[in-house]
PDB file of N, CA and C in Angstrom:
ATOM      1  N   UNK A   1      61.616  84.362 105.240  1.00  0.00           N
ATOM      2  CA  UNK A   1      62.955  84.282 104.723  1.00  0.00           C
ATOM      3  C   UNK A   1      63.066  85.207 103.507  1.00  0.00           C
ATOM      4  N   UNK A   2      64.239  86.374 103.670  1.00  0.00           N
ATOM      5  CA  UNK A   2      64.112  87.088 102.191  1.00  0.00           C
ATOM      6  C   UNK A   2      65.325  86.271 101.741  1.00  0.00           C
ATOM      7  N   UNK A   3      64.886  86.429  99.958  1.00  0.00           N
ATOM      8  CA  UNK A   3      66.293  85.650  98.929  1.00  0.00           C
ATOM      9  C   UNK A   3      66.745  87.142  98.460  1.00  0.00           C
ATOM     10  N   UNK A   4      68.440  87.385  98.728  1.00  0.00           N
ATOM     11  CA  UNK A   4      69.310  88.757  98.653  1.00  0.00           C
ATOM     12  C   UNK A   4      69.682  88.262  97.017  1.00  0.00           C
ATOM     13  N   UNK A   5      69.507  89.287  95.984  1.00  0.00           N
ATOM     14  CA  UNK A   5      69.925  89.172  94.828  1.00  0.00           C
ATOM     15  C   UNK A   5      71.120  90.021  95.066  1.00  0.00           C
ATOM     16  N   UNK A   6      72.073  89.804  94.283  1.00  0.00           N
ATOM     17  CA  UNK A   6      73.170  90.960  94.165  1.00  0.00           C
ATOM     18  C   UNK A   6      74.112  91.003  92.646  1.00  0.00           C
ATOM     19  N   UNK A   7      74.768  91.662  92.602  1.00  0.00           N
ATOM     20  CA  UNK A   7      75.320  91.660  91.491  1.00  0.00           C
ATOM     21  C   UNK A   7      76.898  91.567  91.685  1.00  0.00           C
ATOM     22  N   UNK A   8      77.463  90.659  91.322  1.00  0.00           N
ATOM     23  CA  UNK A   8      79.140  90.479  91.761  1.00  0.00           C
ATOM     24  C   UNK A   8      80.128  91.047  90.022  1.00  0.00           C
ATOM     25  N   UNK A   9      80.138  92.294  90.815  1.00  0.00           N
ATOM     26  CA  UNK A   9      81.219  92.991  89.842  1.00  0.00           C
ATOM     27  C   UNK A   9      82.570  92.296  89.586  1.00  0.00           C
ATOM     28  N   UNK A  10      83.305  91.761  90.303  1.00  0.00           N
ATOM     29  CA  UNK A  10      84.276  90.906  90.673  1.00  0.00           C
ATOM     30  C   UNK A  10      84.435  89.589  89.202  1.00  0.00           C
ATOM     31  N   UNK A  11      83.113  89.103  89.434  1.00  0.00           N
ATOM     32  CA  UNK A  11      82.937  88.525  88.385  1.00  0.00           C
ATOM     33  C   UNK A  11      82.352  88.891  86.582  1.00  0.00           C
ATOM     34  N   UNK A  12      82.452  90.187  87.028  1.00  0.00           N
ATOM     35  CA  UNK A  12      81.673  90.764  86.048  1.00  0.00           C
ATOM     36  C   UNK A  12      83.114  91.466  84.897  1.00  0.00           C
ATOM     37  N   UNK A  13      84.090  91.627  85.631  1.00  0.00           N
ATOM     38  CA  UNK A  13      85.118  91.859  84.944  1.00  0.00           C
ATOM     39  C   UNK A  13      85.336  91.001  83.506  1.00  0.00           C
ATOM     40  N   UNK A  14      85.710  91.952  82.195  1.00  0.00           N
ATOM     41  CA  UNK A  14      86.240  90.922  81.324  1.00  0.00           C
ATOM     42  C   UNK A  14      87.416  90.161  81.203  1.00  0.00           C
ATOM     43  N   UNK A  15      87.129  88.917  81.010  1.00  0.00           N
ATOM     44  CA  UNK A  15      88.377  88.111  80.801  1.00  0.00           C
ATOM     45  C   UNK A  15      89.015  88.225  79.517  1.00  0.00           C
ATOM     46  N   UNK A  16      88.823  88.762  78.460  1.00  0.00           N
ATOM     47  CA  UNK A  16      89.774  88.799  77.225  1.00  0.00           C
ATOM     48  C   UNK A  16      90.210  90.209  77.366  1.00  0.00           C
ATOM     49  N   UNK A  17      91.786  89.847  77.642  1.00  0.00           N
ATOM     50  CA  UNK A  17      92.727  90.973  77.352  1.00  0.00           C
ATOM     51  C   UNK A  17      92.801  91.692  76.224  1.00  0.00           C
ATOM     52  N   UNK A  18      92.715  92.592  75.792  1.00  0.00           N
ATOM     53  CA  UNK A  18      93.011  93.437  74.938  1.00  0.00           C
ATOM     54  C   UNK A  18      94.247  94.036  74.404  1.00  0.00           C
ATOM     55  N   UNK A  19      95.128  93.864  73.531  1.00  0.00           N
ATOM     56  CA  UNK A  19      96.699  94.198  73.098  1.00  0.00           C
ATOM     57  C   UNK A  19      96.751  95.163  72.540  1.00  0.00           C
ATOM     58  N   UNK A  20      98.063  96.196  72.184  1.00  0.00           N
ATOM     59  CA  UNK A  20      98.820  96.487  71.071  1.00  0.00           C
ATOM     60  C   UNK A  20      99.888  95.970  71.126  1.00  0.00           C
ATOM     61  N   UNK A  21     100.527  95.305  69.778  1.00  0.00           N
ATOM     62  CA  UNK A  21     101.549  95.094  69.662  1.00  0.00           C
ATOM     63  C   UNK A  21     102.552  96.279  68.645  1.00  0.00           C
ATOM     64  N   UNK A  22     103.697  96.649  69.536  1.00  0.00           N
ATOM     65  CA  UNK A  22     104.361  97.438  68.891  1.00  0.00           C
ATOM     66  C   UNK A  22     105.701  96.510  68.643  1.00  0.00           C
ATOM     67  N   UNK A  23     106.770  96.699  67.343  1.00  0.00           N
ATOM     68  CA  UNK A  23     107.737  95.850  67.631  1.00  0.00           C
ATOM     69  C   UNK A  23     108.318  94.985  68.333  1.00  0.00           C
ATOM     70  N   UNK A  24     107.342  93.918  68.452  1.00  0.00           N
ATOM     71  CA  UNK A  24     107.407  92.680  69.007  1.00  0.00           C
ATOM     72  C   UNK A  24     106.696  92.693  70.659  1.00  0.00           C
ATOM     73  N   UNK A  25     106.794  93.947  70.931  1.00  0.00           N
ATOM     74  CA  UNK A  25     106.430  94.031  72.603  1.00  0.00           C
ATOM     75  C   UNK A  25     104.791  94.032  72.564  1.00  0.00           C
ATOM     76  N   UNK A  26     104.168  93.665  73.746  1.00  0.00           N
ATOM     77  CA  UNK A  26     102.717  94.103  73.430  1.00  0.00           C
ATOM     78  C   UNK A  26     102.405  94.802  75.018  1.00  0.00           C
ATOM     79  N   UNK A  27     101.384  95.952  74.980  1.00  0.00           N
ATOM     80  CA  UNK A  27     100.849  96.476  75.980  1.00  0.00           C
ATOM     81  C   UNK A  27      99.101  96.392  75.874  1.00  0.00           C
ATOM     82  N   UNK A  28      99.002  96.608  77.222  1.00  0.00           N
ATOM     83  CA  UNK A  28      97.606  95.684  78.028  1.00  0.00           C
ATOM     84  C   UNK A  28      96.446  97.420  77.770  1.00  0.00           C
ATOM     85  N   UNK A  29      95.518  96.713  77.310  1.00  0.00           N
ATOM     86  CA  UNK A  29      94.722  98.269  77.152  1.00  0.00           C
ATOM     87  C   UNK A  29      93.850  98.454  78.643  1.00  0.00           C
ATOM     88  N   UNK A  30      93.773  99.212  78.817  1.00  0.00           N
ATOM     89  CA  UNK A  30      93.035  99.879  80.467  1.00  0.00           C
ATOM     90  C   UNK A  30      91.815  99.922  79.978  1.00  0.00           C
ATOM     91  N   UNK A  31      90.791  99.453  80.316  1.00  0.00           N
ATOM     92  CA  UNK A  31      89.515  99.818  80.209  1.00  0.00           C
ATOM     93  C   UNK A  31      88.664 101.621  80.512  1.00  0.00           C
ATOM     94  N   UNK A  32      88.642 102.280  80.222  1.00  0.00           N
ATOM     95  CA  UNK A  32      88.551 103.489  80.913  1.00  0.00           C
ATOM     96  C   UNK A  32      87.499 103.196  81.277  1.00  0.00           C
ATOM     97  N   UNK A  33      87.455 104.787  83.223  1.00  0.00           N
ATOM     98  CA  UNK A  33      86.912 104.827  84.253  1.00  0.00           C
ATOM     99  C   UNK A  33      85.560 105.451  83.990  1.00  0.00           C
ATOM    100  N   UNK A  34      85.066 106.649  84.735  1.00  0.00           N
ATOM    101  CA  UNK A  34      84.719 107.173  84.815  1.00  0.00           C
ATOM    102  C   UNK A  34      85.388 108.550  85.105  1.00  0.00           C
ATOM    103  N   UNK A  35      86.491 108.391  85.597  1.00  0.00           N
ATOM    104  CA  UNK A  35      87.457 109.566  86.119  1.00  0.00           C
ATOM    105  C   UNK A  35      88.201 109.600  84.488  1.00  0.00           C
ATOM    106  N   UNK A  36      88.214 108.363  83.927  1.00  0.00           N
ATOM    107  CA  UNK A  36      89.191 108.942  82.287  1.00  0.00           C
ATOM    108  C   UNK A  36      88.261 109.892  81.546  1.00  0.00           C
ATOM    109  N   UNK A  37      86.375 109.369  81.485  1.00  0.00           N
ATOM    110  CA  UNK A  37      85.596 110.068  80.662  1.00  0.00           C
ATOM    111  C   UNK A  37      86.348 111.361  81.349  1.00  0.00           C
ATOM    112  N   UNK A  38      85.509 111.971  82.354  1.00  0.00           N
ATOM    113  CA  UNK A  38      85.598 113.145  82.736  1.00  0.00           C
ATOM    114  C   UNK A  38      86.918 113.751  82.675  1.00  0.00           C
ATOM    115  N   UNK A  39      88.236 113.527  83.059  1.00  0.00           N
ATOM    116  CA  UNK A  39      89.520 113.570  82.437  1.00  0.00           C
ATOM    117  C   UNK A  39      89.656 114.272  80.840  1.00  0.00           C
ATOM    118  N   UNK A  40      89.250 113.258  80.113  1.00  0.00           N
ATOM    119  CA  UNK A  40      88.943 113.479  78.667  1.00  0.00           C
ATOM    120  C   UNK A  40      87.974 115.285  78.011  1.00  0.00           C
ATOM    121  N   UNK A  41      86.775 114.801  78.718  1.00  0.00           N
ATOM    122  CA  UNK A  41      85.750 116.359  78.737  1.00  0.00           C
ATOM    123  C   UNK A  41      86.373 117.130  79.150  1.00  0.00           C
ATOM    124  N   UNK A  42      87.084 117.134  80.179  1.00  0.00           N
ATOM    125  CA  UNK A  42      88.117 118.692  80.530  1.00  0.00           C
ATOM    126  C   UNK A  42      89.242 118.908  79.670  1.00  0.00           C
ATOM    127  N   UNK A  43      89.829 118.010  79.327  1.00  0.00           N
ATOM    128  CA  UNK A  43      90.821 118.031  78.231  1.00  0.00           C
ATOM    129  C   UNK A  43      90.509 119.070  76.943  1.00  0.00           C
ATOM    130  N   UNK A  44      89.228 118.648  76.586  1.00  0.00           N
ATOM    131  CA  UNK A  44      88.620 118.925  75.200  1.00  0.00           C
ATOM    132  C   UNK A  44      88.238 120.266  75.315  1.00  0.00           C
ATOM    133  N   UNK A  45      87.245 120.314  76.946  1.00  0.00           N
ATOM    134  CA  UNK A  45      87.402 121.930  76.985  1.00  0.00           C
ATOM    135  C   UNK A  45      88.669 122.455  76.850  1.00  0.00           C
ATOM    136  N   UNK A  46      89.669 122.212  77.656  1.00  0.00           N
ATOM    137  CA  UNK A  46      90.811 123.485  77.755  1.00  0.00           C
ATOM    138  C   UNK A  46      91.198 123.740  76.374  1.00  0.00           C
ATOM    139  N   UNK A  47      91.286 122.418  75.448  1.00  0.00           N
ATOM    140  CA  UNK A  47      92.097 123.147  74.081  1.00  0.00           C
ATOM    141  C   UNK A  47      90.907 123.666  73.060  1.00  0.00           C
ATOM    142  N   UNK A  48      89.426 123.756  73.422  1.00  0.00           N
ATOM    143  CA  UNK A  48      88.523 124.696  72.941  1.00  0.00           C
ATOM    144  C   UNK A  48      89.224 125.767  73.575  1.00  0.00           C
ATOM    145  N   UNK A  49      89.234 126.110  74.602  1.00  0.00           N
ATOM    146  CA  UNK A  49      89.620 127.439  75.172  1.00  0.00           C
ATOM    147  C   UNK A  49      90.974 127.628  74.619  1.00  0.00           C
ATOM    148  N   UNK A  50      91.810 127.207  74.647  1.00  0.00           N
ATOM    149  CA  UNK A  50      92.936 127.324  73.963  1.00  0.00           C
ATOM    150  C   UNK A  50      92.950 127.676  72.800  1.00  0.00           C
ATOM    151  N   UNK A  51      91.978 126.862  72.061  1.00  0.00           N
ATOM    152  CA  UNK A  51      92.272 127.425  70.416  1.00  0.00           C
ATOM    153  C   UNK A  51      91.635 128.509  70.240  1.00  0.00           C
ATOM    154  N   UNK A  52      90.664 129.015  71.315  1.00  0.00           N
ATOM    155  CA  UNK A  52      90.026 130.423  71.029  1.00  0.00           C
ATOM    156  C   UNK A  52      91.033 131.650  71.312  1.00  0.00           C
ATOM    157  N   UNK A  53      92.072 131.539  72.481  1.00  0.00           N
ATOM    158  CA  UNK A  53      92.664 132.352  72.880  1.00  0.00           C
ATOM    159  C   UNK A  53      93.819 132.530  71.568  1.00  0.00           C
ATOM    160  N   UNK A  54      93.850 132.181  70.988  1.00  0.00           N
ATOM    161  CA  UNK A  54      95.239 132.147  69.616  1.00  0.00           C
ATOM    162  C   UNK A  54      94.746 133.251  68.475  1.00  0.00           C
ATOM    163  N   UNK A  55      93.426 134.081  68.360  1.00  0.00           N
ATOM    164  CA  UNK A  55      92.715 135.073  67.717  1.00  0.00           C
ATOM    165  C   UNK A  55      94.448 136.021  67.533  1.00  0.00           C
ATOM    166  N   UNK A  56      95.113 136.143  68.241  1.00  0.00           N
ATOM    167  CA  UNK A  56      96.393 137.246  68.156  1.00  0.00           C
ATOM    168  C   UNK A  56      96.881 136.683  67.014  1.00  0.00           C
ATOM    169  N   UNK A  57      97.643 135.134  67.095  1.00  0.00           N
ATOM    170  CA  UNK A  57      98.411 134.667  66.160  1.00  0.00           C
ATOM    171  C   UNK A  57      98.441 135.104  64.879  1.00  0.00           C
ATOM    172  N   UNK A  58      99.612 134.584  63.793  1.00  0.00           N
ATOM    173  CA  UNK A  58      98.963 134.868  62.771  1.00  0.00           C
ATOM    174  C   UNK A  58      98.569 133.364  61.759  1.00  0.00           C
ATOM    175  N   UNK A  59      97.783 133.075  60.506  1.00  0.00           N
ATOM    176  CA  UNK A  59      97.084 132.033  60.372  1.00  0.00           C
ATOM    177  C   UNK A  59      98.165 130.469  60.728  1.00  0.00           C
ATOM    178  N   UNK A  60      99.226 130.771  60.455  1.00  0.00           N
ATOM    179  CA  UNK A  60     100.574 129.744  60.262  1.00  0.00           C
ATOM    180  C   UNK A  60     100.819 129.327  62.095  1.00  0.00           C
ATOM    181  N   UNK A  61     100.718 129.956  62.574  1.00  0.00           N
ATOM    182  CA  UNK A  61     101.192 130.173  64.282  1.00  0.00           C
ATOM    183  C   UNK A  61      99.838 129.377  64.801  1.00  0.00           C
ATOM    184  N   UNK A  62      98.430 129.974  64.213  1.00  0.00           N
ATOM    185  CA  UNK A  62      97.031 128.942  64.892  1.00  0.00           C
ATOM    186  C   UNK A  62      97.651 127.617  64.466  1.00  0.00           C
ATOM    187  N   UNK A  63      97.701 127.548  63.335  1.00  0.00           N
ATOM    188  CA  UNK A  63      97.280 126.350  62.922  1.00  0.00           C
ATOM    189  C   UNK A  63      98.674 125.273  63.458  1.00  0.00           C
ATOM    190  N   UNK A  64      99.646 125.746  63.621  1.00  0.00           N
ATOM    191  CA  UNK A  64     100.516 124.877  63.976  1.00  0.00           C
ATOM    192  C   UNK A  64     100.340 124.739  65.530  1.00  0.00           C
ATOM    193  N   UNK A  65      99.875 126.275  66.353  1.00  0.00           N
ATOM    194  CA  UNK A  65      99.452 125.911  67.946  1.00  0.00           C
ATOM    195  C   UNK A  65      98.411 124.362  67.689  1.00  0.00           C
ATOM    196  N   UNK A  66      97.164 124.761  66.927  1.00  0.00           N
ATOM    197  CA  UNK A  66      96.389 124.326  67.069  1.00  0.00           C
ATOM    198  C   UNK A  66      96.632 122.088  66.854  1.00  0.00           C
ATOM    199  N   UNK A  67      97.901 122.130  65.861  1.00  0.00           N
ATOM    200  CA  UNK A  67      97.964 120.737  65.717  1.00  0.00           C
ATOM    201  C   UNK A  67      98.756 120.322  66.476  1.00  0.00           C
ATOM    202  N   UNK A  68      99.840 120.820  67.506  1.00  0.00           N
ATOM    203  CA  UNK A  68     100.466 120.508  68.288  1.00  0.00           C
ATOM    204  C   UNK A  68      99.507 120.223  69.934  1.00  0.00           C
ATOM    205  N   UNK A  69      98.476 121.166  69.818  1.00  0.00           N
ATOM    206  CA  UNK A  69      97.630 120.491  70.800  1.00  0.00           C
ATOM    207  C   UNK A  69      96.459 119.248  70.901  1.00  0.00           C
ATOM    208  N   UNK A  70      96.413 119.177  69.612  1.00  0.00           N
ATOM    209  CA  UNK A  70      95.500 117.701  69.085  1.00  0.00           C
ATOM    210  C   UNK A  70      96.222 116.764  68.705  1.00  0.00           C
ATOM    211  N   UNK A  71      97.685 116.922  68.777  1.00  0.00           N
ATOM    212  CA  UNK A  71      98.744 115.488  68.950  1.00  0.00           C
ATOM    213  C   UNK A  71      98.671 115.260  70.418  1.00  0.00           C
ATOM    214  N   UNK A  72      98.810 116.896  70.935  1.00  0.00           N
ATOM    215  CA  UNK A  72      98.792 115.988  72.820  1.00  0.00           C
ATOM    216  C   UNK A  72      97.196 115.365  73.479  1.00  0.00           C
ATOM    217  N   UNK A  73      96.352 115.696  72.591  1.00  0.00           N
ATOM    218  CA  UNK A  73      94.891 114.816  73.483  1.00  0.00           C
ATOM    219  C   UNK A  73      95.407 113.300  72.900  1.00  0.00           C
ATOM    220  N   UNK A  74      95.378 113.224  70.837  1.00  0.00           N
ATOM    221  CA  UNK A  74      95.862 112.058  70.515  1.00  0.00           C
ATOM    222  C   UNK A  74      96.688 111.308  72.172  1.00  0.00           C
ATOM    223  N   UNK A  75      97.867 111.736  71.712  1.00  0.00           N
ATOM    224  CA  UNK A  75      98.912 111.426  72.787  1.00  0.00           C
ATOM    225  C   UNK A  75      98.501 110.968  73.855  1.00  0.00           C
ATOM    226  N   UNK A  76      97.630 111.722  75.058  1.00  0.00           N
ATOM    227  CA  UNK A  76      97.061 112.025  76.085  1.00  0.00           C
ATOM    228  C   UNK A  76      96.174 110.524  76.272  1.00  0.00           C
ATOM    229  N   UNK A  77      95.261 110.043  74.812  1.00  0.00           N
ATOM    230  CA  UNK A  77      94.446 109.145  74.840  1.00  0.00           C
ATOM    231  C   UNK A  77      94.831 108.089  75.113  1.00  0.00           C
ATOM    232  N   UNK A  78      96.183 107.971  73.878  1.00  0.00           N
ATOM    233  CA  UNK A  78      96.732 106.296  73.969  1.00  0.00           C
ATOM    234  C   UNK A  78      97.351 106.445  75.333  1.00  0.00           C
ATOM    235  N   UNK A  79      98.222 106.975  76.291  1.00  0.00           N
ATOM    236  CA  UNK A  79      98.906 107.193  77.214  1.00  0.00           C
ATOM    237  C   UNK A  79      98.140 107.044  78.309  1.00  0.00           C
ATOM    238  N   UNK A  80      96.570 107.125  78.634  1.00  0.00           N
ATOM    239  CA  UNK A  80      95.113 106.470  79.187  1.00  0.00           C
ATOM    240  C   UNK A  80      95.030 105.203  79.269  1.00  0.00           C
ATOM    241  N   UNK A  81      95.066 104.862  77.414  1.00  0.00           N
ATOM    242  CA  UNK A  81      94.310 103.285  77.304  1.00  0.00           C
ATOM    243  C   UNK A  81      95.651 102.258  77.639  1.00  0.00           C
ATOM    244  N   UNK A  82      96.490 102.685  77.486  1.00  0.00           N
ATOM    245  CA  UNK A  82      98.133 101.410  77.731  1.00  0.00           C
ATOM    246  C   UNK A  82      98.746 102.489  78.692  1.00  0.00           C
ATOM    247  N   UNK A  83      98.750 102.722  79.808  1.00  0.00           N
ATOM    248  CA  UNK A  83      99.501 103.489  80.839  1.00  0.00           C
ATOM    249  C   UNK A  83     101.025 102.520  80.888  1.00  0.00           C
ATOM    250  N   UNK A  84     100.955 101.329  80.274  1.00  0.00           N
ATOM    251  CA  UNK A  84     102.624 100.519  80.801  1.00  0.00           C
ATOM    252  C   UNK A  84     103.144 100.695  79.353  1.00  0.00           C
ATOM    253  N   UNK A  85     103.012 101.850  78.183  1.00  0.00           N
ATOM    254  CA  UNK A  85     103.208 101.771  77.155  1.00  0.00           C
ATOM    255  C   UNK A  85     104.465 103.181  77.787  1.00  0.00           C
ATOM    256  N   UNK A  86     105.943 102.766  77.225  1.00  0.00           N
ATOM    257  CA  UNK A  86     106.931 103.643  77.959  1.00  0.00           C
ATOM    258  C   UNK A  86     106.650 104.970  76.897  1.00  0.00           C
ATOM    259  N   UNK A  87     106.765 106.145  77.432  1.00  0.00           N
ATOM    260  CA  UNK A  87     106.893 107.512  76.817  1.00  0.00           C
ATOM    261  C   UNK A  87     107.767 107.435  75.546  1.00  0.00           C
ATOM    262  N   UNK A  88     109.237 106.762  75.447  1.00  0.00           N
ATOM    263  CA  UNK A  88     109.914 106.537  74.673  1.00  0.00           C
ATOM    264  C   UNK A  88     109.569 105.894  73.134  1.00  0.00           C
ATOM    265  N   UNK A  89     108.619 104.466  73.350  1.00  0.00           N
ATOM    266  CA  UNK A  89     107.939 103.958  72.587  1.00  0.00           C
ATOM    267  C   UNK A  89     106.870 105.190  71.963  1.00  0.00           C
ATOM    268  N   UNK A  90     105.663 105.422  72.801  1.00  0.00           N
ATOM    269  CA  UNK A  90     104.871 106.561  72.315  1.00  0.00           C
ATOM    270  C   UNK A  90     105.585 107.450  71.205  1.00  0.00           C
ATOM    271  N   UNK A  91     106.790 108.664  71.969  1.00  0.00           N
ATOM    272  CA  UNK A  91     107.116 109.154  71.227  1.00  0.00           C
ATOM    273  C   UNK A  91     107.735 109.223  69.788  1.00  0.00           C
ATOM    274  N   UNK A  92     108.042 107.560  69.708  1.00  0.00           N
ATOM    275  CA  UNK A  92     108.425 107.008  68.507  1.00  0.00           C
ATOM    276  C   UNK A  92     107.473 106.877  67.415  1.00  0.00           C
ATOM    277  N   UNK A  93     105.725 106.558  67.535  1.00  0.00           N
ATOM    278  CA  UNK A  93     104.816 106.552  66.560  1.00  0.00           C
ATOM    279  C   UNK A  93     105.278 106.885  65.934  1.00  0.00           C
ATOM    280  N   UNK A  94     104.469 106.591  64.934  1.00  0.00           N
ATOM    281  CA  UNK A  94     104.130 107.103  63.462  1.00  0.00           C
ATOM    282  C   UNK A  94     103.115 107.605  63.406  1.00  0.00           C
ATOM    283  N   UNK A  95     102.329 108.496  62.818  1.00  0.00           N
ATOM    284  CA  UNK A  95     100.960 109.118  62.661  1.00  0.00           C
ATOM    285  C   UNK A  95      99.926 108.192  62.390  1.00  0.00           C
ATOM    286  N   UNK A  96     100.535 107.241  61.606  1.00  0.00           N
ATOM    287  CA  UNK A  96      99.725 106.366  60.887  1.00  0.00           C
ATOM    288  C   UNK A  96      99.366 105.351  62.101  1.00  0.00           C
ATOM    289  N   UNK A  97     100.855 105.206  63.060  1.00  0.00           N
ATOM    290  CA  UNK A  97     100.238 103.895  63.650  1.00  0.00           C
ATOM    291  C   UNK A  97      99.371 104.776  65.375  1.00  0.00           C
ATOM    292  N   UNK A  98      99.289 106.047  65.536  1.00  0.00           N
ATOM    293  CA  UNK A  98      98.816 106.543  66.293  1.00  0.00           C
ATOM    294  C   UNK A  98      97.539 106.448  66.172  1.00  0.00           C
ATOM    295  N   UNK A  99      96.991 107.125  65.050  1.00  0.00           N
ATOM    296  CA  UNK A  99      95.666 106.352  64.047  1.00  0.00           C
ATOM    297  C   UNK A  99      94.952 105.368  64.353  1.00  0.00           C
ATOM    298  N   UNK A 100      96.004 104.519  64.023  1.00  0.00           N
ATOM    299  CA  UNK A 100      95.245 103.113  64.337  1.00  0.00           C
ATOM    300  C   UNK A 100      95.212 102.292  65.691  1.00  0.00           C
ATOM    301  N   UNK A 101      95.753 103.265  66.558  1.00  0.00           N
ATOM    302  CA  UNK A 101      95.403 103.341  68.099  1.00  0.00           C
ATOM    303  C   UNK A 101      94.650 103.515  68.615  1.00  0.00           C
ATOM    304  N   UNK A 102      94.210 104.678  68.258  1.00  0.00           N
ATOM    305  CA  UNK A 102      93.501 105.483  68.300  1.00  0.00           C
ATOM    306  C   UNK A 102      91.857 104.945  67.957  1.00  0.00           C
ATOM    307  N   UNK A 103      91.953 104.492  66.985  1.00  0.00           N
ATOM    308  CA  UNK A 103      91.133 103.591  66.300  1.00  0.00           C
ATOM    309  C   UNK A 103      90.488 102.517  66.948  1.00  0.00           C
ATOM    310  N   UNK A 104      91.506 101.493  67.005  1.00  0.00           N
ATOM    311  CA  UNK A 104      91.290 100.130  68.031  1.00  0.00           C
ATOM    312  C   UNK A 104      90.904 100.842  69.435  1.00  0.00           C
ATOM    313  N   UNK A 105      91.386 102.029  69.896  1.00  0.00           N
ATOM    314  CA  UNK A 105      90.814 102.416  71.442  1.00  0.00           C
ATOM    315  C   UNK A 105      89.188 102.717  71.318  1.00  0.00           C
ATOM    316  N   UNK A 106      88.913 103.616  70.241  1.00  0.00           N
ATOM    317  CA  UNK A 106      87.541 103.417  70.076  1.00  0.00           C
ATOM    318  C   UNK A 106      86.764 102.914  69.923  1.00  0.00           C
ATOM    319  N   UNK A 107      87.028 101.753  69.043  1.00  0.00           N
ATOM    320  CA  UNK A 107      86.469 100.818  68.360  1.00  0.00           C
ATOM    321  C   UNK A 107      85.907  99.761  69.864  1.00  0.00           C
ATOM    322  N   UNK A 108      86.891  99.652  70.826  1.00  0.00           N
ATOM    323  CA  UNK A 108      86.584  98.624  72.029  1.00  0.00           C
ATOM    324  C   UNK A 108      86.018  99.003  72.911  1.00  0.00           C
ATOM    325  N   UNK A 109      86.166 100.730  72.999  1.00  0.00           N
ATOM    326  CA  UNK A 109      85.564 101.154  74.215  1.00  0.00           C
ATOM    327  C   UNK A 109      83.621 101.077  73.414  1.00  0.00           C
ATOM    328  N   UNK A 110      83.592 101.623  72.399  1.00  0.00           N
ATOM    329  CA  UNK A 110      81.904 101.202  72.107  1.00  0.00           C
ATOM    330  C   UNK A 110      81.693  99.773  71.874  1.00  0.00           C
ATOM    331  N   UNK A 111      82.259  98.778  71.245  1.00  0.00           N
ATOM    332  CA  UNK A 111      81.911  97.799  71.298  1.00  0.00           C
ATOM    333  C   UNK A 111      82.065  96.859  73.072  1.00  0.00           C
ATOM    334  N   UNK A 112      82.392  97.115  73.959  1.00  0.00           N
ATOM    335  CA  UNK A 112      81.958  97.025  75.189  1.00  0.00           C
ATOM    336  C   UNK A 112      81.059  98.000  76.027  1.00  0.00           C
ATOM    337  N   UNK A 113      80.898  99.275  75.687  1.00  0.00           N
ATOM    338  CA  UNK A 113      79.778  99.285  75.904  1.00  0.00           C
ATOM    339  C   UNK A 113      78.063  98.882  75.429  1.00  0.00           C
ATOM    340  N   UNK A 114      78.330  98.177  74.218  1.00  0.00           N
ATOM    341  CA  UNK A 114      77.332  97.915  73.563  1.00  0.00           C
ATOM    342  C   UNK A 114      76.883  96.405  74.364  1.00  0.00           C
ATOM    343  N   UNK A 115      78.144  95.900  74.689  1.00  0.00           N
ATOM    344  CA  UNK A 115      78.271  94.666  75.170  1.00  0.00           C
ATOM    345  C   UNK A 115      77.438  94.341  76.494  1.00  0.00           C
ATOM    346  N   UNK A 116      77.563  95.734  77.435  1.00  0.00           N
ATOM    347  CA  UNK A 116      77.341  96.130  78.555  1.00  0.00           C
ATOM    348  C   UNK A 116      76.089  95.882  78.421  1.00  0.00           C
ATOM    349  N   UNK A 117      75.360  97.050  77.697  1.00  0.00           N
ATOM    350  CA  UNK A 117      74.097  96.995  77.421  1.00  0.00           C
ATOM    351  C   UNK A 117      73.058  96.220  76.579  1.00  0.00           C
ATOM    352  N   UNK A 118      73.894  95.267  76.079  1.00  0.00           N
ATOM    353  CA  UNK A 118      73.378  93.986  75.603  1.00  0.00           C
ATOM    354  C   UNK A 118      72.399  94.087  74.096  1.00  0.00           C
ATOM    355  N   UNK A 119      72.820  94.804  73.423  1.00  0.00           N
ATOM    356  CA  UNK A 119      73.294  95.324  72.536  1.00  0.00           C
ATOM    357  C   UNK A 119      74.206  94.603  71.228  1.00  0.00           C
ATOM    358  N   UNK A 120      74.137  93.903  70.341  1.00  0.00           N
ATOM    359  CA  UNK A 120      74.774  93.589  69.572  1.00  0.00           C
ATOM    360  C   UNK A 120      74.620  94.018  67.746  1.00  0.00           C
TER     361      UNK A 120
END
């Protein structure tokens, strides 16, 4: 008789939801995939490549290309972790509270993977 070990992902899911609350509403954070990492790494390349191709500009023109494309990864990130967060809302941030989105997205994605790996 063999005994089948297995591992039930199903159950392996976390049960504590994760929030932002924006003016009174709250949205559900997405756990990212494996398709978001990699998503993300191509991202980061193109606006390396991007900010290299701006050598023409002049210093005022980089630097404003250059922060208008690190609002859209910002952007890009939270718009990942809360996909039911409406464009409208997003575009309303504040820097400050993008930040701290930004923040809390990091902060959960390592502290579950630490979790993962059992790790405290």
């Amino acid at each position: 008789m063999s005994d089948t070990t297995y591992l039930d992902l199903d159950e392996a899911v976390p049960t504590i939801k994760k929030t932002v609350k924006i003016d009174g509403k709250s949205y559900n954070f997405k756990e990212p995939t494996v398709e978001d990492f990699a998503k993300d790494i191509a991202r980061m390349r193109n606006v390396k490549k991007s900010i290299a191709a701006l050598d023409g500009l002049s210093e005022e023109e980089q630097s404003n290309t250059e922060a208008e494309m690190m609002m859209n990864v910002m952007l890009d990130g939270v718009r990942q972790a809360f996909p039911d967060m409406p464009e409208e809302v997003m575009s309303g941030l504040t820097m400050s509270r993008i930040a701290a989105i930004r923040t809390f997205i990091q902060e959960e994605v390592t502290k579950d993977a630490e979790d993962e790996s059992g790790n405290e």
